[in-house]
C-alpha atoms as a PDB file:
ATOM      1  CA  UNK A   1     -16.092 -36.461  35.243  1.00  0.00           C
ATOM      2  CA  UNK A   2     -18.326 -35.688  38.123  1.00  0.00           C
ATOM      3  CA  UNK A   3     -18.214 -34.456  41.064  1.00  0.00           C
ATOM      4  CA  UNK A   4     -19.274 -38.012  42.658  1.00  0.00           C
ATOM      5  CA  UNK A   5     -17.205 -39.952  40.640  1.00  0.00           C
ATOM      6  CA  UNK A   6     -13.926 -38.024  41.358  1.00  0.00           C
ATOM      7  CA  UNK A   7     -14.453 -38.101  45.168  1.00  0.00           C
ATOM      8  CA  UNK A   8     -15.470 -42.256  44.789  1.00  0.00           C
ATOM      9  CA  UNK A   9     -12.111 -42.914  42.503  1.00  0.00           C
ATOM     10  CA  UNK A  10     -10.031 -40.014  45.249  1.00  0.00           C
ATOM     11  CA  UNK A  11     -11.441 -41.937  48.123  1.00  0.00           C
ATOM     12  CA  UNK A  12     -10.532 -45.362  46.394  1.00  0.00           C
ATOM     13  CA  UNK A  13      -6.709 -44.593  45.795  1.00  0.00           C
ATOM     14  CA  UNK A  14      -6.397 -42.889  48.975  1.00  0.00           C
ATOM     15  CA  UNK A  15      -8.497 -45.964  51.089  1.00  0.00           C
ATOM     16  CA  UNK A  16      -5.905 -48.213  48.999  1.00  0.00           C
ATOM     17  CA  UNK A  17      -2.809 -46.720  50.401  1.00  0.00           C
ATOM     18  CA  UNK A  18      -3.930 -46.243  53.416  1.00  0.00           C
ATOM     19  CA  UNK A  19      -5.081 -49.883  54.081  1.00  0.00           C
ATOM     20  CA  UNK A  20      -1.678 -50.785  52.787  1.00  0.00           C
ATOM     21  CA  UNK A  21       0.750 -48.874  54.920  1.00  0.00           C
ATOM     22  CA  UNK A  22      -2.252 -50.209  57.928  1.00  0.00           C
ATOM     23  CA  UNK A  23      -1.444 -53.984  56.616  1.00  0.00           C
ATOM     24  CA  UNK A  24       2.556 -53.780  56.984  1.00  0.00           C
ATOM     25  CA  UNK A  25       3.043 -51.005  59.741  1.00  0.00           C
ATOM     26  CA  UNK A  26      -0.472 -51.675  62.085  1.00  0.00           C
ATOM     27  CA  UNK A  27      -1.585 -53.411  64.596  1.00  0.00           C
ATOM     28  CA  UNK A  28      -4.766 -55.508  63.706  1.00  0.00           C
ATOM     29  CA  UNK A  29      -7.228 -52.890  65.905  1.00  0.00           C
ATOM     30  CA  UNK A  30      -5.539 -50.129  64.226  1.00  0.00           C
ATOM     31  CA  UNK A  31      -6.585 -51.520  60.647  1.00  0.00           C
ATOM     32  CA  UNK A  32      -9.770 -51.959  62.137  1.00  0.00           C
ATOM     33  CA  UNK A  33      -9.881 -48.025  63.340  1.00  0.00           C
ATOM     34  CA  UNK A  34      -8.616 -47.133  60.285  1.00  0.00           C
ATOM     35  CA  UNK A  35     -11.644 -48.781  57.997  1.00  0.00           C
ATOM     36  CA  UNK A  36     -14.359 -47.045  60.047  1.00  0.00           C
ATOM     37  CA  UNK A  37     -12.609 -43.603  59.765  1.00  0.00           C
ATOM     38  CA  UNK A  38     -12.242 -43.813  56.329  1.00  0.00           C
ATOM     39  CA  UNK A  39     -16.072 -45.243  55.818  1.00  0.00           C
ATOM     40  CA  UNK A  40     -17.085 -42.263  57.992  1.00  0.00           C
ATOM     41  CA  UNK A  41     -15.626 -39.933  56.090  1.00  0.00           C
ATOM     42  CA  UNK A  42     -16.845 -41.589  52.400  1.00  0.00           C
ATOM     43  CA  UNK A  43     -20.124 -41.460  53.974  1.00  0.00           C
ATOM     44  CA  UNK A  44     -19.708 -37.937  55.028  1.00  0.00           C
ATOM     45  CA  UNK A  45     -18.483 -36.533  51.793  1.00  0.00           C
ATOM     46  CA  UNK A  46     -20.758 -38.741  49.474  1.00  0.00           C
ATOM     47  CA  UNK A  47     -23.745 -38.851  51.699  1.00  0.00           C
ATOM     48  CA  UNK A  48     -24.085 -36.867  54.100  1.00  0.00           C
ATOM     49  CA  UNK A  49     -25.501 -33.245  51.739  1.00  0.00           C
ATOM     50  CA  UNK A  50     -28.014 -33.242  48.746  1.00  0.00           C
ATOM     51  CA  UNK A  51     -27.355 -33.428  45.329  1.00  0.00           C
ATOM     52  CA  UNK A  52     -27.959 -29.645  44.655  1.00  0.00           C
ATOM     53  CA  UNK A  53     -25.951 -28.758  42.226  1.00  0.00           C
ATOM     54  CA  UNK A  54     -25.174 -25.284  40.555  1.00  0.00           C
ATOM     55  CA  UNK A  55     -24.592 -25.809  36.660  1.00  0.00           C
ATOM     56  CA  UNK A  56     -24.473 -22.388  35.284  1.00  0.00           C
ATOM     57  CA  UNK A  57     -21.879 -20.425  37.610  1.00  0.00           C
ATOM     58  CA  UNK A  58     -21.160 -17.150  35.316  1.00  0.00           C
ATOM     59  CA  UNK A  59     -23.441 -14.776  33.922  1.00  0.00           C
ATOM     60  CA  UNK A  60     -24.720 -16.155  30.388  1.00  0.00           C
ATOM     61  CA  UNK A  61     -27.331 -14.121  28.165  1.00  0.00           C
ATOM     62  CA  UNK A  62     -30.521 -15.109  27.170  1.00  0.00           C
ATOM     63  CA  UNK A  63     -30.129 -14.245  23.473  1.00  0.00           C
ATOM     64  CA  UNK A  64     -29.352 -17.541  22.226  1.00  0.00           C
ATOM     65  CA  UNK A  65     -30.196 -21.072  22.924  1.00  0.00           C
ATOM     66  CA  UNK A  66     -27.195 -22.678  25.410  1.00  0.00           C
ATOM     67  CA  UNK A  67     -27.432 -26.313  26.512  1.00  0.00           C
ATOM     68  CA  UNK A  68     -26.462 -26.087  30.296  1.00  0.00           C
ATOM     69  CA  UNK A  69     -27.143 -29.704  31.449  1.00  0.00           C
ATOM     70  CA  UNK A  70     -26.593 -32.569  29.313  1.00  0.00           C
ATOM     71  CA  UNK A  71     -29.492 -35.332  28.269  1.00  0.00           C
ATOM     72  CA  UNK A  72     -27.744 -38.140  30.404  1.00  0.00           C
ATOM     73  CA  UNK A  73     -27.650 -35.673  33.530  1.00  0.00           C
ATOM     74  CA  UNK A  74     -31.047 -34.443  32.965  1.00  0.00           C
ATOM     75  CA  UNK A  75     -32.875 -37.778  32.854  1.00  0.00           C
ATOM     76  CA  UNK A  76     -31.202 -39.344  35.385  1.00  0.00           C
ATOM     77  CA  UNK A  77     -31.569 -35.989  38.005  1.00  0.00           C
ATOM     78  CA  UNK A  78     -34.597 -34.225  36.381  1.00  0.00           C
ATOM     79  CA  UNK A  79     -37.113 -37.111  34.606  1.00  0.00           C
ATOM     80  CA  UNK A  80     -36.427 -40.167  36.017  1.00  0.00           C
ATOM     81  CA  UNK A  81     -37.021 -40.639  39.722  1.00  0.00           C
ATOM     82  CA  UNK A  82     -40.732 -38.538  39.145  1.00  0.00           C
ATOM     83  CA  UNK A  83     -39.684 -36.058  41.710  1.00  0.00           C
ATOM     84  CA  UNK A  84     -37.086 -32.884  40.879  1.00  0.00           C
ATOM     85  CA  UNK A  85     -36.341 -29.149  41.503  1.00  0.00           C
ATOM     86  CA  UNK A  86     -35.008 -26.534  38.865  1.00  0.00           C
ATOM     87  CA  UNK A  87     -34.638 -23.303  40.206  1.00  0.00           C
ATOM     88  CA  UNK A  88     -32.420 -20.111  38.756  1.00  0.00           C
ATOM     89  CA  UNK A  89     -32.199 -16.181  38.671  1.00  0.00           C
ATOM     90  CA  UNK A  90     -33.136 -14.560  35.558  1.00  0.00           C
ATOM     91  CA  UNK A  91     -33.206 -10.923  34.763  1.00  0.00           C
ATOM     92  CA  UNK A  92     -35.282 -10.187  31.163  1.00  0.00           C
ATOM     93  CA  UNK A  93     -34.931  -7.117  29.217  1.00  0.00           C
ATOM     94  CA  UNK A  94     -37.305  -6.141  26.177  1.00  0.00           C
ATOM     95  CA  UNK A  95     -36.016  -8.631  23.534  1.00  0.00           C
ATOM     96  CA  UNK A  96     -37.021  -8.758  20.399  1.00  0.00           C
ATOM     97  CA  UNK A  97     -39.417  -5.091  19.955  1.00  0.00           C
ATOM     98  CA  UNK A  98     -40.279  -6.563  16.452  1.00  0.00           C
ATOM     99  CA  UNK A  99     -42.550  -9.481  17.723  1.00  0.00           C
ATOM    100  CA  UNK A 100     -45.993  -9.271  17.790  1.00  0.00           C
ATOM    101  CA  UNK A 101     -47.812  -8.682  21.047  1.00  0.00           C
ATOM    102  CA  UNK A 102     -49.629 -12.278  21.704  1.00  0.00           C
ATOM    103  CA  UNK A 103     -53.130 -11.731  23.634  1.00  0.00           C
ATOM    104  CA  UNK A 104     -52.620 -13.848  26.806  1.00  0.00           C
ATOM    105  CA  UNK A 105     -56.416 -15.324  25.957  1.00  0.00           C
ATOM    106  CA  UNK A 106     -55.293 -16.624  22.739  1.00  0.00           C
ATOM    107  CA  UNK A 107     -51.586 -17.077  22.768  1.00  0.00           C
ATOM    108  CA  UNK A 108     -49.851 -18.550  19.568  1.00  0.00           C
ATOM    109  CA  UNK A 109     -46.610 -18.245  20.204  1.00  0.00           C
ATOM    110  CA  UNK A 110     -44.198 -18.065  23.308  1.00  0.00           C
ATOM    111  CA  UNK A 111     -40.427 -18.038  23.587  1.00  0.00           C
ATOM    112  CA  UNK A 112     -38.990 -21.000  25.980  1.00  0.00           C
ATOM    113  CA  UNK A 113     -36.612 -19.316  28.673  1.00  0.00           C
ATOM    114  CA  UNK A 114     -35.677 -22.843  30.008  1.00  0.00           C
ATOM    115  CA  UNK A 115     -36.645 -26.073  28.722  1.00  0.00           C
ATOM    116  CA  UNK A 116     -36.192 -29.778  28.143  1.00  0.00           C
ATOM    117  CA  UNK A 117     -37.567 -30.199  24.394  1.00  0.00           C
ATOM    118  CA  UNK A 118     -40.377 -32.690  24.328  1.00  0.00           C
ATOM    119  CA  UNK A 119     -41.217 -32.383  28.017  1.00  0.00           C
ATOM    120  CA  UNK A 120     -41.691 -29.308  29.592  1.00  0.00           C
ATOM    121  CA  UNK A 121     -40.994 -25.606  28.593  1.00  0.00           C
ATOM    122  CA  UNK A 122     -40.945 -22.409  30.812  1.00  0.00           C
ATOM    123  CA  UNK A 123     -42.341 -19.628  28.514  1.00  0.00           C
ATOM    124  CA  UNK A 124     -43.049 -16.360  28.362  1.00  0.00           C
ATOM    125  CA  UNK A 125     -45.015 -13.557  25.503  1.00  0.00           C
ATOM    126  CA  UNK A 126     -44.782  -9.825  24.515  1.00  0.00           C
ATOM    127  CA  UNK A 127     -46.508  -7.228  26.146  1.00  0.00           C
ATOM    128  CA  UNK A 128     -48.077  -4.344  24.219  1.00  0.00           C
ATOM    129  CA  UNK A 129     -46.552  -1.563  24.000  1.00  0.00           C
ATOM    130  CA  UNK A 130     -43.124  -2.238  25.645  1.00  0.00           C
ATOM    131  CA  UNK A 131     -44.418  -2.982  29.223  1.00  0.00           C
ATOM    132  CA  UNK A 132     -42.426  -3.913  31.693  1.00  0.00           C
ATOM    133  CA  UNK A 133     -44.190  -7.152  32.360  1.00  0.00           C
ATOM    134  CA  UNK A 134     -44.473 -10.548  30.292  1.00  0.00           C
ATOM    135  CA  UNK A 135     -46.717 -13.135  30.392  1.00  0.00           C
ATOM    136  CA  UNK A 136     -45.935 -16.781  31.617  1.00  0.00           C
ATOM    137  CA  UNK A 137     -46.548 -20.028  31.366  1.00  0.00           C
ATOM    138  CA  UNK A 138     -45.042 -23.405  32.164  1.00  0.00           C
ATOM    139  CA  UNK A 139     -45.944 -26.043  29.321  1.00  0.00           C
ATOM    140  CA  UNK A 140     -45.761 -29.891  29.969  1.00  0.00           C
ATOM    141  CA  UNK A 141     -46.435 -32.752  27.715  1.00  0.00           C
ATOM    142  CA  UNK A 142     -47.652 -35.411  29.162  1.00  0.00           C
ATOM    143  CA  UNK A 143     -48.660 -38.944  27.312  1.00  0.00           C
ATOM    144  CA  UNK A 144     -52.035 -40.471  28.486  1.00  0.00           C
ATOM    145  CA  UNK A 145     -53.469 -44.310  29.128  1.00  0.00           C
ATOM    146  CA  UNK A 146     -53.815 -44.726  25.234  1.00  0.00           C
ATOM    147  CA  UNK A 147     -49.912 -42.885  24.817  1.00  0.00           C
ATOM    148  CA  UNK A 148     -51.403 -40.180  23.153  1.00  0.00           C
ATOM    149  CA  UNK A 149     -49.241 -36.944  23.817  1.00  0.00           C
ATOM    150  CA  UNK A 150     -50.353 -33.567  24.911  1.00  0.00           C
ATOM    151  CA  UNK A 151     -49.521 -30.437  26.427  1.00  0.00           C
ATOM    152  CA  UNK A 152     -50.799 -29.305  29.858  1.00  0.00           C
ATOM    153  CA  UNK A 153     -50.714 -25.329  30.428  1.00  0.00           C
ATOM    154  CA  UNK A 154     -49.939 -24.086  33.980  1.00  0.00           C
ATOM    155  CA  UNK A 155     -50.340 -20.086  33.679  1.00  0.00           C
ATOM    156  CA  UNK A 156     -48.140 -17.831  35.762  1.00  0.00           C
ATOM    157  CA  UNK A 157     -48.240 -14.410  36.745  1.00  0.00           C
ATOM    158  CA  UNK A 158     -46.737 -11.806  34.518  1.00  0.00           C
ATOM    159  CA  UNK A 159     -42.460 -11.836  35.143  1.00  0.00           C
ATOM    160  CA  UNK A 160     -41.348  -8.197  35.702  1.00  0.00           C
ATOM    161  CA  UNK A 161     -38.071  -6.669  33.244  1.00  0.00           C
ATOM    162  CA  UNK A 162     -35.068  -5.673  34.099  1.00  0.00           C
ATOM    163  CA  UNK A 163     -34.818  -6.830  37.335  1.00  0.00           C
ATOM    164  CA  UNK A 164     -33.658  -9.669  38.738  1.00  0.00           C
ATOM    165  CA  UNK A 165     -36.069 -13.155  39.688  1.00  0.00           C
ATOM    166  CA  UNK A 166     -35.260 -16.275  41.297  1.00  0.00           C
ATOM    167  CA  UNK A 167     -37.473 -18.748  39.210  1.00  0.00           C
ATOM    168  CA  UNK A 168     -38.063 -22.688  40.963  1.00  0.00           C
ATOM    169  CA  UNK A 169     -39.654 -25.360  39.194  1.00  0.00           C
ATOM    170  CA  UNK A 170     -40.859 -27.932  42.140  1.00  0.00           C
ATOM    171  CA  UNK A 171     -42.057 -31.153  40.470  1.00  0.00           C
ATOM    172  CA  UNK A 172     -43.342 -34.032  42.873  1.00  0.00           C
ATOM    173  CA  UNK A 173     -45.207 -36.544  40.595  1.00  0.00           C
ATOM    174  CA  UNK A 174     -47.571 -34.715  38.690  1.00  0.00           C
ATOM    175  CA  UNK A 175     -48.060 -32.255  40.743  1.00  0.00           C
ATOM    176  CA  UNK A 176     -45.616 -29.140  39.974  1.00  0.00           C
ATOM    177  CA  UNK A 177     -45.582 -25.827  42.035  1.00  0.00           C
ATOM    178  CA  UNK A 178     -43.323 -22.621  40.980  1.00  0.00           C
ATOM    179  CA  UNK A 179     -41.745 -20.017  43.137  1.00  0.00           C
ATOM    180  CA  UNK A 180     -40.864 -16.762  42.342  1.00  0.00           C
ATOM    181  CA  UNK A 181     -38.245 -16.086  44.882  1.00  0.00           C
ATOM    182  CA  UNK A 182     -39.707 -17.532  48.123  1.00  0.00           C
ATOM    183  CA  UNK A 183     -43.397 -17.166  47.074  1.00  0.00           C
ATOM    184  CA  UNK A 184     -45.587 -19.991  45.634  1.00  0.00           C
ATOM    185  CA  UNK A 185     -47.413 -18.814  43.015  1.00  0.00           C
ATOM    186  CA  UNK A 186     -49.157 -21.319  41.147  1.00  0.00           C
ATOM    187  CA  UNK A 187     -49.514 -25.068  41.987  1.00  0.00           C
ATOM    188  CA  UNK A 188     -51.127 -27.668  40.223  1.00  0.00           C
ATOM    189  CA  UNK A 189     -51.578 -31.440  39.411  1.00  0.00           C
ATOM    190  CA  UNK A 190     -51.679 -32.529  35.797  1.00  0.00           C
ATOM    191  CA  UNK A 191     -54.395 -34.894  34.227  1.00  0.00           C
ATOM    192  CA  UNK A 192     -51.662 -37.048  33.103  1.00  0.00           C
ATOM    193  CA  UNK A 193     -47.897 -38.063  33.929  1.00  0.00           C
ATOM    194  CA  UNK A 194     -45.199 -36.186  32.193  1.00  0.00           C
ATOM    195  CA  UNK A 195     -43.389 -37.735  29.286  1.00  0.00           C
ATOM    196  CA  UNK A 196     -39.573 -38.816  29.629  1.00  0.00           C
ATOM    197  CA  UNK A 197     -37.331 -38.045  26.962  1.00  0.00           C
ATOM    198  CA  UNK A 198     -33.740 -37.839  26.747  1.00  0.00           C
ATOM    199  CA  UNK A 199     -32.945 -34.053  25.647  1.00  0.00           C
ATOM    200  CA  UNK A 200     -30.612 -31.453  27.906  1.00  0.00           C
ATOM    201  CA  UNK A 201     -31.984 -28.645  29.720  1.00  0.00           C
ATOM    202  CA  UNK A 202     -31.301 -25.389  27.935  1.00  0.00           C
ATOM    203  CA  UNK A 203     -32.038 -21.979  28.363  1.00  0.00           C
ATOM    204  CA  UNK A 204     -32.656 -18.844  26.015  1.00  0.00           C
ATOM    205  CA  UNK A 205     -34.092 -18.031  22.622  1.00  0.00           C
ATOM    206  CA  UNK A 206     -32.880 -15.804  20.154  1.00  0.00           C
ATOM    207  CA  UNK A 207     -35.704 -13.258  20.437  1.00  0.00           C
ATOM    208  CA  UNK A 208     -35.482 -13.248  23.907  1.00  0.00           C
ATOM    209  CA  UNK A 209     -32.841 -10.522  26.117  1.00  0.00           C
ATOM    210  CA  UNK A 210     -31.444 -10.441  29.288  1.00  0.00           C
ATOM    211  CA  UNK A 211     -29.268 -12.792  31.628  1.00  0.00           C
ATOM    212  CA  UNK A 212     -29.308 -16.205  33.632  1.00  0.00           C
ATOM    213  CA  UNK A 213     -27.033 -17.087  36.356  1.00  0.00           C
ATOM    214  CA  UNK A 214     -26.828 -19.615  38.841  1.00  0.00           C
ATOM    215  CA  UNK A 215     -28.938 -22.419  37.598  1.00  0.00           C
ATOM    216  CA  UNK A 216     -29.474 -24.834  40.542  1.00  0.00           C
ATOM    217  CA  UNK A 217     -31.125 -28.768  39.851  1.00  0.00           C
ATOM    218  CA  UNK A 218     -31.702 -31.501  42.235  1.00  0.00           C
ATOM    219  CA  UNK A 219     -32.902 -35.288  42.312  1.00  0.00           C
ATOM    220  CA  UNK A 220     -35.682 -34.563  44.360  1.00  0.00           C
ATOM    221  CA  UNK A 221     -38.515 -31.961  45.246  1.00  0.00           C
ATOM    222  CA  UNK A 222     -37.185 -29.007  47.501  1.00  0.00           C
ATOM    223  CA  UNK A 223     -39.306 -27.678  50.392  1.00  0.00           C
ATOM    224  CA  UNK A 224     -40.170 -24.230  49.326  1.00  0.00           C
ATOM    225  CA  UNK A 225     -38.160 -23.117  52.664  1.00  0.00           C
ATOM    226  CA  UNK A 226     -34.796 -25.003  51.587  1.00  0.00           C
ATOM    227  CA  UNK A 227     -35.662 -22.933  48.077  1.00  0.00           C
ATOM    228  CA  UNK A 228     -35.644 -19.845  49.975  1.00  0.00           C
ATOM    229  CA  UNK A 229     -32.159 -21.112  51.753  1.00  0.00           C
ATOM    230  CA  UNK A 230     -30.539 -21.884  48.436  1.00  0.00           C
ATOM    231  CA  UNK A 231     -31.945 -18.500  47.077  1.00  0.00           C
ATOM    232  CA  UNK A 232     -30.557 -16.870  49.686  1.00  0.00           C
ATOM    233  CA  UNK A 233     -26.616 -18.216  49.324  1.00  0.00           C
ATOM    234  CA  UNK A 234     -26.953 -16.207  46.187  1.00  0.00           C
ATOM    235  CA  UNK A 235     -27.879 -12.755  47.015  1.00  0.00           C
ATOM    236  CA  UNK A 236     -26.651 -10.091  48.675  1.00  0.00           C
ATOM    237  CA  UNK A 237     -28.622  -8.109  51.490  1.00  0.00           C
ATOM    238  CA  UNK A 238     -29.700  -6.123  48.514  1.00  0.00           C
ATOM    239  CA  UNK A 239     -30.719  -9.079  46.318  1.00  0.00           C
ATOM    240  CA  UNK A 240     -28.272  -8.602  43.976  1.00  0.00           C
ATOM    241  CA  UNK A 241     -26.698 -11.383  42.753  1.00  0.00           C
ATOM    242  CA  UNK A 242     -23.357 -12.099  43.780  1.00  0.00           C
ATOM    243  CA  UNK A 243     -20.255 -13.851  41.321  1.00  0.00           C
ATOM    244  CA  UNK A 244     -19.104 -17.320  42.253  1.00  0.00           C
ATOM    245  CA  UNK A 245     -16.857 -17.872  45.064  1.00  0.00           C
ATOM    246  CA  UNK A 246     -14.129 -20.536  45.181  1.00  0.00           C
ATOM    247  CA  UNK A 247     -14.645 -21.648  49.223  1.00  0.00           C
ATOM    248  CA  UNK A 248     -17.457 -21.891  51.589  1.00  0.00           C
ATOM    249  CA  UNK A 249     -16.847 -22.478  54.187  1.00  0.00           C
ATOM    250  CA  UNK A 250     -20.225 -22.765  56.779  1.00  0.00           C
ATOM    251  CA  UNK A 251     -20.874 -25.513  58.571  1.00  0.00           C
ATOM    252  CA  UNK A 252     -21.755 -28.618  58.576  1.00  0.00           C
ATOM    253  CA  UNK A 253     -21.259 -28.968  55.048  1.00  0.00           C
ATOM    254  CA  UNK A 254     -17.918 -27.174  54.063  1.00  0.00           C
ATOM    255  CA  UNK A 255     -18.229 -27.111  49.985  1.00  0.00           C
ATOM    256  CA  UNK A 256     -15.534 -25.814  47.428  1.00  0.00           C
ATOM    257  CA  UNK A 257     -16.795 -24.192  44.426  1.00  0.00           C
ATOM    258  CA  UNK A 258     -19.764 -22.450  45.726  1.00  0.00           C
ATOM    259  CA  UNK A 259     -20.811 -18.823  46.822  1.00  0.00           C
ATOM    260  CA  UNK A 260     -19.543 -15.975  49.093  1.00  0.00           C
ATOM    261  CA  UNK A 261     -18.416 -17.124  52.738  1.00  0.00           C
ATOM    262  CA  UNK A 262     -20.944 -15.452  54.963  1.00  0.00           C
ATOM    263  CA  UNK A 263     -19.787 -12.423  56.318  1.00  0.00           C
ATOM    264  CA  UNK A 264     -17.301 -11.586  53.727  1.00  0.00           C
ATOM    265  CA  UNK A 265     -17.778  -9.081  50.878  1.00  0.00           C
ATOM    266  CA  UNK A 266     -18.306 -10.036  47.611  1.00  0.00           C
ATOM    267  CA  UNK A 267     -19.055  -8.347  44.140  1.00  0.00           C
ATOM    268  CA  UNK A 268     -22.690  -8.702  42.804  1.00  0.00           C
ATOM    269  CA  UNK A 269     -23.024  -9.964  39.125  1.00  0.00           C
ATOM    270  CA  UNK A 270     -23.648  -6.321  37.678  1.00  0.00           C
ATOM    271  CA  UNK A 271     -20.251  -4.380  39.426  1.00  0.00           C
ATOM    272  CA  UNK A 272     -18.645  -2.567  36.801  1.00  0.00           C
ATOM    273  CA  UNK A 273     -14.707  -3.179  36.666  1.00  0.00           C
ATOM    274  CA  UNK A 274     -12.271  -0.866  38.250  1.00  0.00           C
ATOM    275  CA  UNK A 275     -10.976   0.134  35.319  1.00  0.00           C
ATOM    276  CA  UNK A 276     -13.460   2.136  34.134  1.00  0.00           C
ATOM    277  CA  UNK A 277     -11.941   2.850  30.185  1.00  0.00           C
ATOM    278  CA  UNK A 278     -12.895  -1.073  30.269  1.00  0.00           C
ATOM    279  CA  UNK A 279     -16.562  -1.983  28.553  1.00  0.00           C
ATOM    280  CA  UNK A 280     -18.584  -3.742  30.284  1.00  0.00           C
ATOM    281  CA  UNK A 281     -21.981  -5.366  30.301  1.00  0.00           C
ATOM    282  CA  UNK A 282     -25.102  -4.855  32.779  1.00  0.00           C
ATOM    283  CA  UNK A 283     -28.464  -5.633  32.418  1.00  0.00           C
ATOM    284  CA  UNK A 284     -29.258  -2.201  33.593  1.00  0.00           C
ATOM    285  CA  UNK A 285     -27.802  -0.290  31.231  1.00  0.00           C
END
């Protein structure tokens, strides 16, 4: 269940008892007070903030295809109102050193970092000789008048290794634009409308290494300076990325399940644990 459907069937019980106890205890303006509270505060909860929504919370490598979103939630928040935003932090190691170095003029193959299969694929090649730089690419299929399907290339700047990059899809129509961390760096309209089809949105490949975390989507297309916000609930003043916190609890909007409390310390994703006889995992090792 979602997080608007438990807070429409919460509100109903509640509302119901409420109204109830108002019926056989209240006065008839005190019913009345009591609808418009609880309508305010329905509105409030439901209404009132975006639905930005954070669907990968823990640290999950790249090294295998996961399905983080599923097809229903994807069409109905990513495809189908022509307007969307996909944005996460993503820290790639070498991968797979047995691939074969792809020539960015003529490139064969790619390996999708996050996708929806049959509509649009964030990619990224080799580099010779180990570099610490990939190529990029963003690859949409789009259907045209005759509903003939093809795919549109939007070329990115190279993505730099082990270290960590807030990547944003921004999709408004056909015109997408992608961020890495608060800087636009490519934007551009396709010949033809995206296709729609009903797949999840993964992420990682099995020749692919590193780590994803925090894997944000919305209904509609952020400003790139409410990406930079969201990016920036995330970090640190270090940019490192910081674990999930239980509470926020800034104003106006006071949100469980989300990150650190402002002004309160919290561990970034790579802290080894106290224990240090313990094995763990960092992308820097």
């Amino acid at each position: 269940m979602d997080k608007q459907k438990l807070i429409t069937y919460g509100f109903i019980i509640i509302s119901t008892v409420i109204l109830t106890l108002l019926f056989v205890y209240a006065e008839p303006h005190h019913i009345i007070y009591g609808v418009i509270i609880i309508g305010a505060l329905y509105y409030y909860f439901l209404y009132s903030g975006d639905n930005i929504m954070d669907v990968l919370k823990t640290l999950t490598p790249l090294s295998a295809s996961k399905q983080i979103v599923t097809a229903e939630m994807t069409q109905r928040t990513l495809l189908e109102k022509g307007s969307s935003t996909v944005m996460g932090f993503f820290n790639l190691q070498q991968g797979d050193r047995t691939a074969k170095y792809i020539d960015k003029l003529r490139p064969d193959t790619y390996m999708p970092v996050m996708y929806v299969a049959g509509n649009w694929s964030f990619e990224i090649s080799q580099m010779p000789g180990g570099a610490l730089d990939t190529n990029a690419r963003l690859r949409v299929t789009t259907k045209d008048s005759s509903g003939s399907a093809k795919d549109e290339i939007i070329e990115l700047p190279s993505l730099p290794k082990q270290k960590w990059l807030c990547i944003a899809i921004l999709r408004d129509g056909r015109r997408f634009d992608i961020m890495y961390n608060n800087k636009i760096v490519a934007s551009q309209r396709l010949q033809n409308y995206p296709v729609i089809i009903s797949n999840p949105l993964r992420i990682g490949d099995k020749k692919l290494a590193g780590s994803a975390i925090h894997i944000i989507i919305a209904d509609r297309r952020l400003t790139p300076t409410e990406v930079d916000r969201e990016r920036l609930k995330y970090v640190d003043t270090n940019n490192m990325i910081i674990e999930d916190n239980t509470i926020n609890i800034s104003f106006p909007n006071i949100r469980l399940f989300s990150q650190c409390p402002p002004g309160l310390p919290c561990d970034p994703v790579t802290k080894p644990p106290r224990d240090n006889l313990l094995q763990w995992k960092t992308p820097y090792a």
